[in-house]
Protein backbone atom coordinates (compact mmCIF):
# COMPACT_ATOMS: atom_id res chain seq x y z
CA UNK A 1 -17.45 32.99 24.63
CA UNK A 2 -14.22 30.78 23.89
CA UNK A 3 -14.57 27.62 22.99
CA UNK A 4 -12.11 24.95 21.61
CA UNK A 5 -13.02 22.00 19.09
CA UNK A 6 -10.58 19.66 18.33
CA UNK A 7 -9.98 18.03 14.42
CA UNK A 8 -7.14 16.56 13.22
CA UNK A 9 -4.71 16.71 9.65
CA UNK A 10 -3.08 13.95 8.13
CA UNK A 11 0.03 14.31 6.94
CA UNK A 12 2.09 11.08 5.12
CA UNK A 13 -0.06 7.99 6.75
CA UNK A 14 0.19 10.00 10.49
CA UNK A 15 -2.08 12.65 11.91
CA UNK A 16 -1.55 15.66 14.09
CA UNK A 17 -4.46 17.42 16.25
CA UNK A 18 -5.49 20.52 15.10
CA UNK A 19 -6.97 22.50 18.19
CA UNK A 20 -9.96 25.13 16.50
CA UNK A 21 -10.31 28.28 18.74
CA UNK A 22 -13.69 29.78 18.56
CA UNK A 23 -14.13 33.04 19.93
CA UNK A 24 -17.79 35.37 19.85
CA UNK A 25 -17.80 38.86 21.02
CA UNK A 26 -18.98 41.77 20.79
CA UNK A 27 -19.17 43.05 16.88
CA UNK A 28 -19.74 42.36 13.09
CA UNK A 29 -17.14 40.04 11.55
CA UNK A 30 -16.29 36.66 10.63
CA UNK A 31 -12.45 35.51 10.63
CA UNK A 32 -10.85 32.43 9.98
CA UNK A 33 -7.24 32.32 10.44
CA UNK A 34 -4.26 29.72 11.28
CA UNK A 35 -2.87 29.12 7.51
CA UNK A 36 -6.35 27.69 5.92
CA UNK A 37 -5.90 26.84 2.16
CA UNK A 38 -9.22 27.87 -0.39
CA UNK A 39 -11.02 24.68 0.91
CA UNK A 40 -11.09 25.81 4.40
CA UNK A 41 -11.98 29.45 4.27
CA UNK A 42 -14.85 28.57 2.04
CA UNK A 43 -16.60 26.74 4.63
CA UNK A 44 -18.31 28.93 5.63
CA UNK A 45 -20.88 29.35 3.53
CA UNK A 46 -21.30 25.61 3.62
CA UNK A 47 -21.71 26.02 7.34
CA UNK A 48 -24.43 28.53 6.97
CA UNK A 49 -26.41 26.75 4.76
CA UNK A 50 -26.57 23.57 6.62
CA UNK A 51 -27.02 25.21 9.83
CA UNK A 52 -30.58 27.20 8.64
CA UNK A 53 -31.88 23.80 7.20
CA UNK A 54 -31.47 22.70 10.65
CA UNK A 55 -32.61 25.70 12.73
CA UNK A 56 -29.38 27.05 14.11
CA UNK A 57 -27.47 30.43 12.64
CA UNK A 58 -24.27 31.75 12.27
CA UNK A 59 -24.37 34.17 15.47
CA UNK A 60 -24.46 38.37 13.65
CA UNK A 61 -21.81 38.56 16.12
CA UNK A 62 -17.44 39.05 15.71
CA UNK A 63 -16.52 35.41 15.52
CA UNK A 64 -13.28 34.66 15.10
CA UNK A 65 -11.61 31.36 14.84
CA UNK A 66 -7.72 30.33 14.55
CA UNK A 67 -6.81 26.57 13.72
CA UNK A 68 -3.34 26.04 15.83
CA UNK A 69 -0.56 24.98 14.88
CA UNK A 70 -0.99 28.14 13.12
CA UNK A 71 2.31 27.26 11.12
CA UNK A 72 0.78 24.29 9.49
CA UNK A 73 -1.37 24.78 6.62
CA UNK A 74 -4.93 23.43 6.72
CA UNK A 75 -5.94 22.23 3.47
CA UNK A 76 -9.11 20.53 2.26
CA UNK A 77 -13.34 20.63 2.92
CA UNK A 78 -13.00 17.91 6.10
CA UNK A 79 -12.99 20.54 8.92
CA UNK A 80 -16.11 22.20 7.92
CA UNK A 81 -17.96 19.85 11.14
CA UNK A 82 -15.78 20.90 13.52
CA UNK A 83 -15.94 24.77 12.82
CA UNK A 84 -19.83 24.39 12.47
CA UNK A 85 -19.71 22.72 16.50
CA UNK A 86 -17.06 25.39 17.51
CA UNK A 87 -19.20 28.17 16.54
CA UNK A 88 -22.72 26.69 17.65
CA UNK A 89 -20.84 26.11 21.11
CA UNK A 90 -19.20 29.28 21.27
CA UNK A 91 -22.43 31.15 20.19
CA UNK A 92 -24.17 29.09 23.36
CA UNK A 93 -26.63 27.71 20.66
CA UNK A 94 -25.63 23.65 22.30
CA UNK A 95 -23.91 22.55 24.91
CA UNK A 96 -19.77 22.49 25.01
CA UNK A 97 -19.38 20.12 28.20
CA UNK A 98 -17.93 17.30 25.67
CA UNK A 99 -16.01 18.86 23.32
CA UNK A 100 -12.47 18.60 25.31
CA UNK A 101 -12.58 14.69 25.16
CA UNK A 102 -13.89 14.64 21.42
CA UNK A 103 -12.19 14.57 17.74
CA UNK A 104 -14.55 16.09 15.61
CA UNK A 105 -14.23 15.65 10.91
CA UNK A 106 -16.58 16.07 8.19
CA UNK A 107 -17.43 17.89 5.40
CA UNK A 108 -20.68 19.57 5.16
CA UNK A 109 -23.08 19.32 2.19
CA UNK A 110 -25.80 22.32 1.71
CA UNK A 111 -28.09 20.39 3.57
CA UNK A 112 -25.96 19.38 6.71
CA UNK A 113 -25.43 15.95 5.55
CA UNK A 114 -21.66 14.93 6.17
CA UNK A 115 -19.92 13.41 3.25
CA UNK A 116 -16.63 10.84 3.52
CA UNK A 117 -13.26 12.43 4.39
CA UNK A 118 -9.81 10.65 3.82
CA UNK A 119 -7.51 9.47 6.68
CA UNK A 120 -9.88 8.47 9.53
CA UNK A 121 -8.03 5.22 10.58
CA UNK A 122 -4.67 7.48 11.29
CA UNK A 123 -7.39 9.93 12.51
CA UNK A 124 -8.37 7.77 14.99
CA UNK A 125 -5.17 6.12 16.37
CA UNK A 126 -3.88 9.74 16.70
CA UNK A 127 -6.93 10.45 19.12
CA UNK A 128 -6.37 7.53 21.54
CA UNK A 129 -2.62 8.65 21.25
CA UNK A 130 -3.29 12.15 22.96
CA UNK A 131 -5.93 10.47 25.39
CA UNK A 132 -8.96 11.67 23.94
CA UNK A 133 -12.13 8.86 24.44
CA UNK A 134 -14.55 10.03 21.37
CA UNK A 135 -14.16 10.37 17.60
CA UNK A 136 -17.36 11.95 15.72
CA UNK A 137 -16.57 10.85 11.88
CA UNK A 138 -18.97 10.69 8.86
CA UNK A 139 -20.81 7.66 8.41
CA UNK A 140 -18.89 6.32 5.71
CA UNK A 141 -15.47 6.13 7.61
CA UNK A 142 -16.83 5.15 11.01
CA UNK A 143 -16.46 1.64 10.34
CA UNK A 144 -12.28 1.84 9.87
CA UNK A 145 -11.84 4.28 12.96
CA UNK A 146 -13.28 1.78 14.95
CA UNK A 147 -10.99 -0.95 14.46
CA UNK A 148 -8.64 1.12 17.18
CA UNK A 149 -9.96 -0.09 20.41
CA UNK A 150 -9.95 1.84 23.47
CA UNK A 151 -12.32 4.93 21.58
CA UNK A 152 -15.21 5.48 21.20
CA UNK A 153 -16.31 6.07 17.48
CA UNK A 154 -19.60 7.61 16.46
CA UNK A 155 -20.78 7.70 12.28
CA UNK A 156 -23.10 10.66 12.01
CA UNK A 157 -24.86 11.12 8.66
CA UNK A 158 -25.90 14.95 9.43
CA UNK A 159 -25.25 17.97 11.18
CA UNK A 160 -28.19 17.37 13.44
CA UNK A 161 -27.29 13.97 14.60
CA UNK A 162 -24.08 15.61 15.81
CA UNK A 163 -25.93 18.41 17.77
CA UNK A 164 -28.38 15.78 19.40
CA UNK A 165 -25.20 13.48 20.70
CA UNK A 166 -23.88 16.22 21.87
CA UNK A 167 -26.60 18.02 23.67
CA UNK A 168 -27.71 14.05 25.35
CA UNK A 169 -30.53 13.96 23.17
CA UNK A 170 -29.37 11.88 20.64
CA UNK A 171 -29.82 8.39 19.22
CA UNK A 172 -26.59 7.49 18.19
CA UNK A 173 -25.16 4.19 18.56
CA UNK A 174 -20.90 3.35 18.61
CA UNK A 175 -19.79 1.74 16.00
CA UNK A 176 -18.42 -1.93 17.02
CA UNK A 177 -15.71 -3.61 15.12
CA UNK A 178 -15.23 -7.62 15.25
CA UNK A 179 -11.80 -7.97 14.03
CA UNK A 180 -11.75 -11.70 13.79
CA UNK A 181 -15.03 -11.19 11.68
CA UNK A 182 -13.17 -8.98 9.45
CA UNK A 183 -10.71 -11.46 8.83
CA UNK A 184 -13.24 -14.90 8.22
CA UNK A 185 -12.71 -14.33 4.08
CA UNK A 186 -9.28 -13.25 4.12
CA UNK A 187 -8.11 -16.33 2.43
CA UNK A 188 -10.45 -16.86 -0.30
CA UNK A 189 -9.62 -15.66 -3.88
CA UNK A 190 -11.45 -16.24 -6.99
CA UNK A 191 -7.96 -16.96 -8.99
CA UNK A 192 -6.04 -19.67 -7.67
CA UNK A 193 -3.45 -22.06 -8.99
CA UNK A 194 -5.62 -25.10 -9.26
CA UNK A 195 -6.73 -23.54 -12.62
CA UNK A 196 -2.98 -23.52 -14.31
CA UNK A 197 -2.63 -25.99 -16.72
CA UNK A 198 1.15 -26.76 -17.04
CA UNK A 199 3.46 -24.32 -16.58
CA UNK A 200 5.46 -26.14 -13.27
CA UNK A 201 8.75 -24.69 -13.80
CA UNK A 202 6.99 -21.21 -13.67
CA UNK A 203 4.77 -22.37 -10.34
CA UNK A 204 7.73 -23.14 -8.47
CA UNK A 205 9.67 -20.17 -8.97
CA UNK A 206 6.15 -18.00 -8.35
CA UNK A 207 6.70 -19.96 -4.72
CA UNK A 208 9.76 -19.55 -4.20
CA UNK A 209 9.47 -15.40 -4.91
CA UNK A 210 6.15 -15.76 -2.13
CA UNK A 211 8.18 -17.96 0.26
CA UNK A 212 10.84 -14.99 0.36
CA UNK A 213 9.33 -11.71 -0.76
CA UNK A 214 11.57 -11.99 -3.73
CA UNK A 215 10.69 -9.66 -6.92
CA UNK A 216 10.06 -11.77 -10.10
CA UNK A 217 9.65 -10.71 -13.73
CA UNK A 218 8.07 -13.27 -16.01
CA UNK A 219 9.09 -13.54 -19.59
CA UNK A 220 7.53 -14.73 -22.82
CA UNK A 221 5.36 -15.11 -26.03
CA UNK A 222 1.73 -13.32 -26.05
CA UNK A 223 -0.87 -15.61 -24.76
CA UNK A 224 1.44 -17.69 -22.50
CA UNK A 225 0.09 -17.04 -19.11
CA UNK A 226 1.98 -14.60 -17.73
CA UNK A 227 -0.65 -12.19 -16.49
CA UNK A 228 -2.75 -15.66 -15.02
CA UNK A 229 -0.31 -16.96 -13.23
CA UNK A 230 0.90 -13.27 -11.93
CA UNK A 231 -2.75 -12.31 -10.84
CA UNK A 232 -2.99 -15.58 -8.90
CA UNK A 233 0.34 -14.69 -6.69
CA UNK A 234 -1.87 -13.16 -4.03
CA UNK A 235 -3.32 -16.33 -3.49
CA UNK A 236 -0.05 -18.17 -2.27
CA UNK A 237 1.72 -15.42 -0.52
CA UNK A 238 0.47 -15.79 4.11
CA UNK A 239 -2.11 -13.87 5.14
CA UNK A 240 -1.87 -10.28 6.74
CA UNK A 241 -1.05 -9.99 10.71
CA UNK A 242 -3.57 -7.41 12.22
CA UNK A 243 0.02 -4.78 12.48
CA UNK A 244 -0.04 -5.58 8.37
CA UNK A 245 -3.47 -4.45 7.75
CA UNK A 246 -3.42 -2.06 10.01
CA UNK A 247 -0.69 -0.15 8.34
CA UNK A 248 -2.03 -1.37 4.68
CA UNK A 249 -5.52 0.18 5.71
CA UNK A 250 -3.82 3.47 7.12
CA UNK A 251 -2.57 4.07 3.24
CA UNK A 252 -5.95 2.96 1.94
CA UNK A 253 -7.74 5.57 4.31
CA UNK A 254 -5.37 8.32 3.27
CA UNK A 255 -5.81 7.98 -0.38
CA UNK A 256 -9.61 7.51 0.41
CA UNK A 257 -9.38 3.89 -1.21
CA UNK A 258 -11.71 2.35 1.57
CA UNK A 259 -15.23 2.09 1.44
CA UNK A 260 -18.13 1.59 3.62
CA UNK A 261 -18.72 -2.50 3.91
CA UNK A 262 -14.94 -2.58 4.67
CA UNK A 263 -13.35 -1.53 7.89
CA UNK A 264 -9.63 -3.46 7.63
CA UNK A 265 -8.13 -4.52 4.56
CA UNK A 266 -7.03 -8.11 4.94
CA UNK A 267 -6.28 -9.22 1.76
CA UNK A 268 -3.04 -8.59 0.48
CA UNK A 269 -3.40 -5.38 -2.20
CA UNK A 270 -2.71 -6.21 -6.01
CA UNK A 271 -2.30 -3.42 -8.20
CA UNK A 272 -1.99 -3.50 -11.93
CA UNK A 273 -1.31 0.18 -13.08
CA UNK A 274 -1.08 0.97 -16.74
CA UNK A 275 1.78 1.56 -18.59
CA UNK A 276 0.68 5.09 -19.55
CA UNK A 277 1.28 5.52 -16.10
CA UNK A 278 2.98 9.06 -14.30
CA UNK A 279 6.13 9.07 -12.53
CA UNK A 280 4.12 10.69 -9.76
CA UNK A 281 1.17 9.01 -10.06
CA UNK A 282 3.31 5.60 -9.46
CA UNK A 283 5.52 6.34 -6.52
CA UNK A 284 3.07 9.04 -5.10
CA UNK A 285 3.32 13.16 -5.10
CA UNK A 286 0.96 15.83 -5.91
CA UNK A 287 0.42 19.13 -4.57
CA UNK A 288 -1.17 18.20 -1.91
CA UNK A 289 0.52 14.66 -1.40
CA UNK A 290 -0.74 11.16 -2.17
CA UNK A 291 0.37 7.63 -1.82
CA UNK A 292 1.07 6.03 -5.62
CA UNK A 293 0.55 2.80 -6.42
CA UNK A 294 4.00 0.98 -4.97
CA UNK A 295 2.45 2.56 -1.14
CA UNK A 296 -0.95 1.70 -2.29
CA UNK A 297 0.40 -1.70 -2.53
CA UNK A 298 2.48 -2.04 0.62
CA UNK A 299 2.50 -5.43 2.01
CA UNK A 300 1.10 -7.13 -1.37
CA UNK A 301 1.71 -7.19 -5.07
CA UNK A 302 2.77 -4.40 -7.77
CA UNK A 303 1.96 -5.85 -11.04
CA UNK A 304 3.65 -4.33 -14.41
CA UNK A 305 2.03 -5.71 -17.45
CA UNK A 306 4.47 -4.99 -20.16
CA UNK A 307 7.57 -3.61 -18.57
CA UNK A 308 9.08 -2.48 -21.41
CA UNK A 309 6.42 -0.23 -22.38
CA UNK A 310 6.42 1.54 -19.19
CA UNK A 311 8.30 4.91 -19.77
CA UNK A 312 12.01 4.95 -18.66
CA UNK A 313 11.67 7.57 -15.75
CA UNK A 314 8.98 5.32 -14.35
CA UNK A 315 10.46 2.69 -14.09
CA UNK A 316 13.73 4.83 -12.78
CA UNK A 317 12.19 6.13 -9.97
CA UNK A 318 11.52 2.73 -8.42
CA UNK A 319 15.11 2.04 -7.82
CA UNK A 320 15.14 3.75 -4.77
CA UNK A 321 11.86 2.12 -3.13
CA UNK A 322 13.05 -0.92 -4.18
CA UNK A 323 15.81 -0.78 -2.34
CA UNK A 324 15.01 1.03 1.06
CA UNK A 325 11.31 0.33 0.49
CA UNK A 326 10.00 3.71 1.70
CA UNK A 327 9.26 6.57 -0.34
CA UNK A 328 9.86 10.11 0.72
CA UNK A 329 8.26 13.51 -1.12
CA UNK A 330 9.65 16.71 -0.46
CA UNK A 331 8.12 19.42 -0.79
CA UNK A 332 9.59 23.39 0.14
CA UNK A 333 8.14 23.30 3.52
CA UNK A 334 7.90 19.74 4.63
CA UNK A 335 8.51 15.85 3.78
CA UNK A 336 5.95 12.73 4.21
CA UNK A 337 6.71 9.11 4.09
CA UNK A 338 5.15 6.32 2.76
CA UNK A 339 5.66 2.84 3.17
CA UNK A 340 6.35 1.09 0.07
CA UNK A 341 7.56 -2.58 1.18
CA UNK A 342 5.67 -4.90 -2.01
CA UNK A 343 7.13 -7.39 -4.55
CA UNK A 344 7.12 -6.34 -7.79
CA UNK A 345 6.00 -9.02 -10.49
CA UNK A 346 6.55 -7.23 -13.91
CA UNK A 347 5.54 -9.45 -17.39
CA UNK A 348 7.32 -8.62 -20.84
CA UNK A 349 7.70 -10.16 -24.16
CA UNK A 350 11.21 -11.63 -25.40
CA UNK A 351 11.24 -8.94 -27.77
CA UNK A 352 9.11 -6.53 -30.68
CA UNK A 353 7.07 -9.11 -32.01
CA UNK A 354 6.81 -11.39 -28.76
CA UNK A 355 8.48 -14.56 -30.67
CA UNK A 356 12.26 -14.46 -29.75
CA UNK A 357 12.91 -18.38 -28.19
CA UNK A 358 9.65 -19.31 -29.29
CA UNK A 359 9.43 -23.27 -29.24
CA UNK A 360 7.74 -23.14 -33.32
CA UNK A 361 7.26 -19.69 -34.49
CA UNK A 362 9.71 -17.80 -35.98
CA UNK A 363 10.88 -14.36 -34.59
CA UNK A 364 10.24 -11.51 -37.03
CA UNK A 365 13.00 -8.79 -35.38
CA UNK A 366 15.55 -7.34 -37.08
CA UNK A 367 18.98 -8.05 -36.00
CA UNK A 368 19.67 -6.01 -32.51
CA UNK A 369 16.23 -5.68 -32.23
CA UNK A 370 15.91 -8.20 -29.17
CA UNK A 371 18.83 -6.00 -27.16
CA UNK A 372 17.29 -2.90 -28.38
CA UNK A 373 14.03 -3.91 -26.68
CA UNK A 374 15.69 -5.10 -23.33
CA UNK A 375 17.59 -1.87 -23.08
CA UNK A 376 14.69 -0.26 -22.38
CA UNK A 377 14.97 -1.63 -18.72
CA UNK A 378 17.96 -0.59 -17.58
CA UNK A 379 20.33 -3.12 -15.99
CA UNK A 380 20.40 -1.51 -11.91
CA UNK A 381 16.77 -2.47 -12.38
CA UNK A 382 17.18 -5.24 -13.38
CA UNK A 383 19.51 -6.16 -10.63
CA UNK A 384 17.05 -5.49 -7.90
CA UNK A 385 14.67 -7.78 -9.80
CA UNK A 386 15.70 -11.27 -7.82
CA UNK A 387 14.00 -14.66 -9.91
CA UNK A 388 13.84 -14.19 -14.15
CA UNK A 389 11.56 -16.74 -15.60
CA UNK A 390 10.79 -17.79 -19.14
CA UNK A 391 6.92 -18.62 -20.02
CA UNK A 392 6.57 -21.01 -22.62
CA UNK A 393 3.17 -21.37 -24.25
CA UNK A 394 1.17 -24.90 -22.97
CA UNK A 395 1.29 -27.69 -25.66
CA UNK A 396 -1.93 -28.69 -26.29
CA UNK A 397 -1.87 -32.19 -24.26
CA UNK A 398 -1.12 -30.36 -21.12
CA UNK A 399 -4.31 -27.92 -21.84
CA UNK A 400 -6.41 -30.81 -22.05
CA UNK A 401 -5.89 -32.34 -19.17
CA UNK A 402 -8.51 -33.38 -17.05
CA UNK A 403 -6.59 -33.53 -13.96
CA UNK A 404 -6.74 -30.38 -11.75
CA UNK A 405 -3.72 -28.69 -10.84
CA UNK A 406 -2.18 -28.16 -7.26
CA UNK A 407 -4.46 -25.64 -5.23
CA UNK A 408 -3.30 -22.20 -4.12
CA UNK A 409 -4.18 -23.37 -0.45
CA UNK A 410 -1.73 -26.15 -0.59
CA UNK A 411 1.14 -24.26 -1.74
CA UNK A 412 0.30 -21.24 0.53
CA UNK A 413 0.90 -23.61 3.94
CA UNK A 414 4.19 -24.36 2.40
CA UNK A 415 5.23 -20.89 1.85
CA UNK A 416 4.10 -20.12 5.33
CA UNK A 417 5.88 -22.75 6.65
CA UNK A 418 9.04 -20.65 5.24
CA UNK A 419 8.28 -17.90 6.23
CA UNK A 420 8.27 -19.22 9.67
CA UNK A 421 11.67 -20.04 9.71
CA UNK A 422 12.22 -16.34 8.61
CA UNK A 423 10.29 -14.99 11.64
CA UNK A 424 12.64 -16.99 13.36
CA UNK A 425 15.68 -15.56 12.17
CA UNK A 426 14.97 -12.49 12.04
CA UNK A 427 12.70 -12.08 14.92
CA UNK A 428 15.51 -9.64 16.68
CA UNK A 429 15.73 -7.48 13.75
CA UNK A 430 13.10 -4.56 13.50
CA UNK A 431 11.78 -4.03 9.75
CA UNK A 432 12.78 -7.44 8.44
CA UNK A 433 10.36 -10.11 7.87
CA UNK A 434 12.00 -12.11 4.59
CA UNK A 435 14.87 -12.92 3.05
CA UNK A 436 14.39 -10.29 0.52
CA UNK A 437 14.75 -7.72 2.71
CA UNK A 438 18.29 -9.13 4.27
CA UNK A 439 20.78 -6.71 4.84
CA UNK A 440 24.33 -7.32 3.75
CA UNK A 441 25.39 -8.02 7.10
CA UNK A 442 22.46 -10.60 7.00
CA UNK A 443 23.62 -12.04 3.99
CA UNK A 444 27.74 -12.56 5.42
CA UNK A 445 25.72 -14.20 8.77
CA UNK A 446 22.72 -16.01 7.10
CA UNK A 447 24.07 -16.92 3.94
CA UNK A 448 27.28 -18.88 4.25
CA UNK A 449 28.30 -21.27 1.18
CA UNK A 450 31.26 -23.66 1.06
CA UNK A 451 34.05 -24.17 -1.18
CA UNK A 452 32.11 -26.17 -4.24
CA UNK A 453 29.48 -23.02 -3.81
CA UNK A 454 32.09 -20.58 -3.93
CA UNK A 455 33.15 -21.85 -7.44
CA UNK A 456 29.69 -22.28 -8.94
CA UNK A 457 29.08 -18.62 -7.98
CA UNK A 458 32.41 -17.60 -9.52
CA UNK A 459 31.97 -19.46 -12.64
CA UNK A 460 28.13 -17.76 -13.15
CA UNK A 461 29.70 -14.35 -12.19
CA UNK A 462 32.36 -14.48 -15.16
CA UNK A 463 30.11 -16.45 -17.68
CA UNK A 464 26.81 -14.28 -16.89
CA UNK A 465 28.92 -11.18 -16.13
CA UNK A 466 26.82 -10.70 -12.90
CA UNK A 467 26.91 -7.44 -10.70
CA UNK A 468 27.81 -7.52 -6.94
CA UNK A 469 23.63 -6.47 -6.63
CA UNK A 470 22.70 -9.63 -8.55
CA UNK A 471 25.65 -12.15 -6.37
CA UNK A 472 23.44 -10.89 -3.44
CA UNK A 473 19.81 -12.02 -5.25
CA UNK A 474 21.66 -15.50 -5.55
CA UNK A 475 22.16 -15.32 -2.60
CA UNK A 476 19.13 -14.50 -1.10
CA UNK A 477 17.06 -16.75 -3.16
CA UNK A 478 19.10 -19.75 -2.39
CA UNK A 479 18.67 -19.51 0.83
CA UNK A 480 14.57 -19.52 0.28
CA UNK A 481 15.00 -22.47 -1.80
CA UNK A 482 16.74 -23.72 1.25
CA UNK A 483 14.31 -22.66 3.85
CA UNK A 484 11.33 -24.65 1.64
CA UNK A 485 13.62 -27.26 2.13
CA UNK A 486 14.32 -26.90 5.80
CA UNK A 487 18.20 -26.66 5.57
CA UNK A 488 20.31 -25.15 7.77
CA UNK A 489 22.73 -24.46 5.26
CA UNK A 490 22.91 -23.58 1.49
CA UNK A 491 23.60 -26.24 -0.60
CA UNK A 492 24.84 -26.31 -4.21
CA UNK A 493 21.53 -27.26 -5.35
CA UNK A 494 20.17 -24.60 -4.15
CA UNK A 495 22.57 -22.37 -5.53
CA UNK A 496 22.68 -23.93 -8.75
CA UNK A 497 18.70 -23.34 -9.33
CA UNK A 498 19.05 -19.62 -7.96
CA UNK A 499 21.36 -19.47 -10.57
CA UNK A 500 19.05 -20.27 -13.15
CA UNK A 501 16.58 -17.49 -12.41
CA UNK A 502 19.20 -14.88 -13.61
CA UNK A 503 18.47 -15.36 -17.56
CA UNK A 504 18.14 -12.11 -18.73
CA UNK A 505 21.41 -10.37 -17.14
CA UNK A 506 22.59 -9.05 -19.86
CA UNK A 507 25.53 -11.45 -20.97
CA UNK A 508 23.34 -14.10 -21.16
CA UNK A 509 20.16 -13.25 -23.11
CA UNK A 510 18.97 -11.77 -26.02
CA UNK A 511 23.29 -11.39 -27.54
């Protein structure tokens, strides 16, 4: 008997059906083909161990299976439910009536329980795609498949509950999502600015980079703050839109960063790799490919403690996700894409011993030590790096204040209030939400300045020996500082502190 079970593979953050043909005849043989990797093909003898703990038997018939698209290769231990259903059904051992309207994943312990698989949001959104009105997913993932409405998801812990749903025997419940429920703590943090003693100049500019999208890079001493203030960015910068979390949690899912409790991600992701840090395991790759840490955190924060110690080809291979914020791996036979659209915050010390423009101690680096050090980042990163900020340590006066600082909450309605006027502007233009991510076509339309602008930006071109990548930053962050403002046009103000947030292009720091 012939029977077809449908599964699915995920490939980048999107999935593509896989349709299992299950054919038993007359005969003695078992045959899996369709391009299964290792994983696959040794399923079954995890299939025929969890079927005799529950009372049902590979048939001692010819069964033969093929996974089409036969020219896609079908890697990994999550299709081990869906063969196990295929061959009961084909073998006549339960009933096959609703496997045509079903997507069926899960791998298979000994005992028939069914253990997490990666991917089951794009999983999901795939099925209703293709019209199918039933998912059957482990347990674990049920809860993030059924965020996409209009299917029906079902969390099965074993083989057996499986079997009973689908012979109408069964007990299972679908799994219900309440979105807005999700979403009731998406706004509280346990850092947040009201702790910051001091440190306004830094504040400010930490706004302006959330009001925009702007990448900032914080420098100074050891023990000035940098790493506080960076870890309580999150808390400023507007909350997700259900399309944001939606496509944050498809990344999550496919990397198999989600867990049980959680079916949406709806806080904005903050990652802090180490410097010892891969190439590949930063911008994402593998053998079988993965999202790194600038996809994992798409539509948040990617925090680099310590730039300089990061290797050079690290940091090199962000130029280009930077810039087009996507990342592509090729590989000899195909190509995924992840999203990669995040603001970098990166922290560093002045130089060797962390004392260079220290307000009272003395710096102990050799001469050319200080350029030395900063050469380590090269200057086109440096470029696409929009606000530089020095960190000064806090006198003592300002630590001892008793007055609490401004909240996070209060400065997060006035970033959202510009980002508003960005939705605004660039509500006709698909992929751009911010003024970082202007175009320079963008720039020439949204970012006029008049004559007394025109020579402030020549005069900090010659004197800061500025590239034609950091003119654009000025611009772009001046016309932040101008949407916090509410002006329609730039003014030199705003130009002149935009300015200021280029101190460590190279003709101006560290000579």
């Amino acid at each position: 008997m012939l029977v077809k079970v449908f599964g699915s593979a995920v490939y980048g953050i999107q999935a593509k059906t896989i349709t299992i043909e299950v054919n038993v005849s007359k005969g003695v043989n078992f045959l899996l083909v369709g391009l299964p990797d290792s994983a696959v093909k040794e399923s079954q003898q995890r299939i025929d161990s969890a079927l005799q703990i529950h009372g049902y038997k590979i048939p001692g018939k010819k069964v033969v299976i093929n996974m089409a698209p036969a020219d896609i290769r079908k890697e990994g231990s999550a299709y081990d439910l869906p063969l196990a259903i295929g061959i009961l059904a084909a073998s006549e051992q339960i009933k096959g009536d609703q496997l045509e309207r079903c997507v069926i994943m899960g791998e298979l312990s000994l005992d028939g329980t069914i253990q997490p698989i990666k991917g089951a949001l794009p999983i999901a959104l795939q099925a209703r795609a293709e019209g199918f009105t039933t998912c059957i997913l482990p347990v674990h993932n049920a809860r993030e498949a059924a965020i996409v409405d209009g299917i029906t998801v079902y969390g099965a812990s074993n083989i057996k509950e499986v079997i009973d749903l689908l012979d109408d025997n069964g007990s299972l419940e679908p799994v219900k999502i309440d979105i807005d429920r999700e979403f009731l703590n998406h706004s509280i943090y346990e850092s947040d600015f009201s702790d910051v003693k001091g440190q306004e100049n830094v504040k400010r500019a930490m706004e302006i980079a959330a009001a925009g999208g702007h990448n900032i890079i914080l420098i100074g001493p050891p023990g000035a703050g940098k790493t506080m203030l960076s870890k309580r960015l999150p808390s400023i910068l507007p909350p997700l839109t259900i399309e944001e979390a939606l496509e944050t949690t498809k990344i999550h899912s496919v990397a198999g960063k989600t867990n049980k409790e959680t079916a949406l991600v709806t806080k904005r992701p903050f990652r802090s790799p180490h410097h010892t840090i891969s190439d590949v395991a930063l911008v994402g790759g593998g053998s079988f490919p993965q999202p790194g840490e600038i996809s994992l955190a798409h539509n948040g924060v990617l925090f680099l403690d310590e730039l300089p110690e990061f290797k050079r080809t690290v940091l090199e291979v962000m130029r280009q996700p930077l810039e087009d914020r996507v990342i592509t791996i090729s590989r000899a036979r195909f190509a995924v894409e992840y999203p990669a659209s995040f603001m970098l915050v990166a922290s560093m010390n002045p130089c060797p011993c962390g004392f260079y423009n220290h307000p009272e101690k003395k710096c102990m680096c050799a001469p050319g030590m200080v350029q030395k050090y900063l050469n380590r980042i090269s200057g086109p990163l440096l470029d696409r790096i929009d606000i530089h900020i020095e960190v000064v340590p806090v006198p003592f006066d300002k630590l001892s204040e008793q007055r609490t600082a401004e909240p996070s909450k209060v400065i997060r309605e006035r970033v959202m209030a510009a980002r508003n006027i960005q939705k605004q502007r660039f509500a006709d233009s698909v992929g751009i939400h911010c003024n970082a991510q202007m175009t320079s076509k963008m720039l020439q339309k949204y970012c006029r300045i008049d004559a007394a602008g025109q020579n402030i930006m020549k005069i900090a071109m010659q004197k800061l020996g500025l590239s034609a990548r950091a003119y654009d930053r000025i611009l772009k962050v001046s016309r932040t500082i101008a949407d916090m403002e509410a002006s329609e046009n730039i003014q030199v103000h705003h130009l002149s502190e935009a300015i200021q947030y280029r101190s460590l292009d190279r003709d101006g720091w560290g000579a």
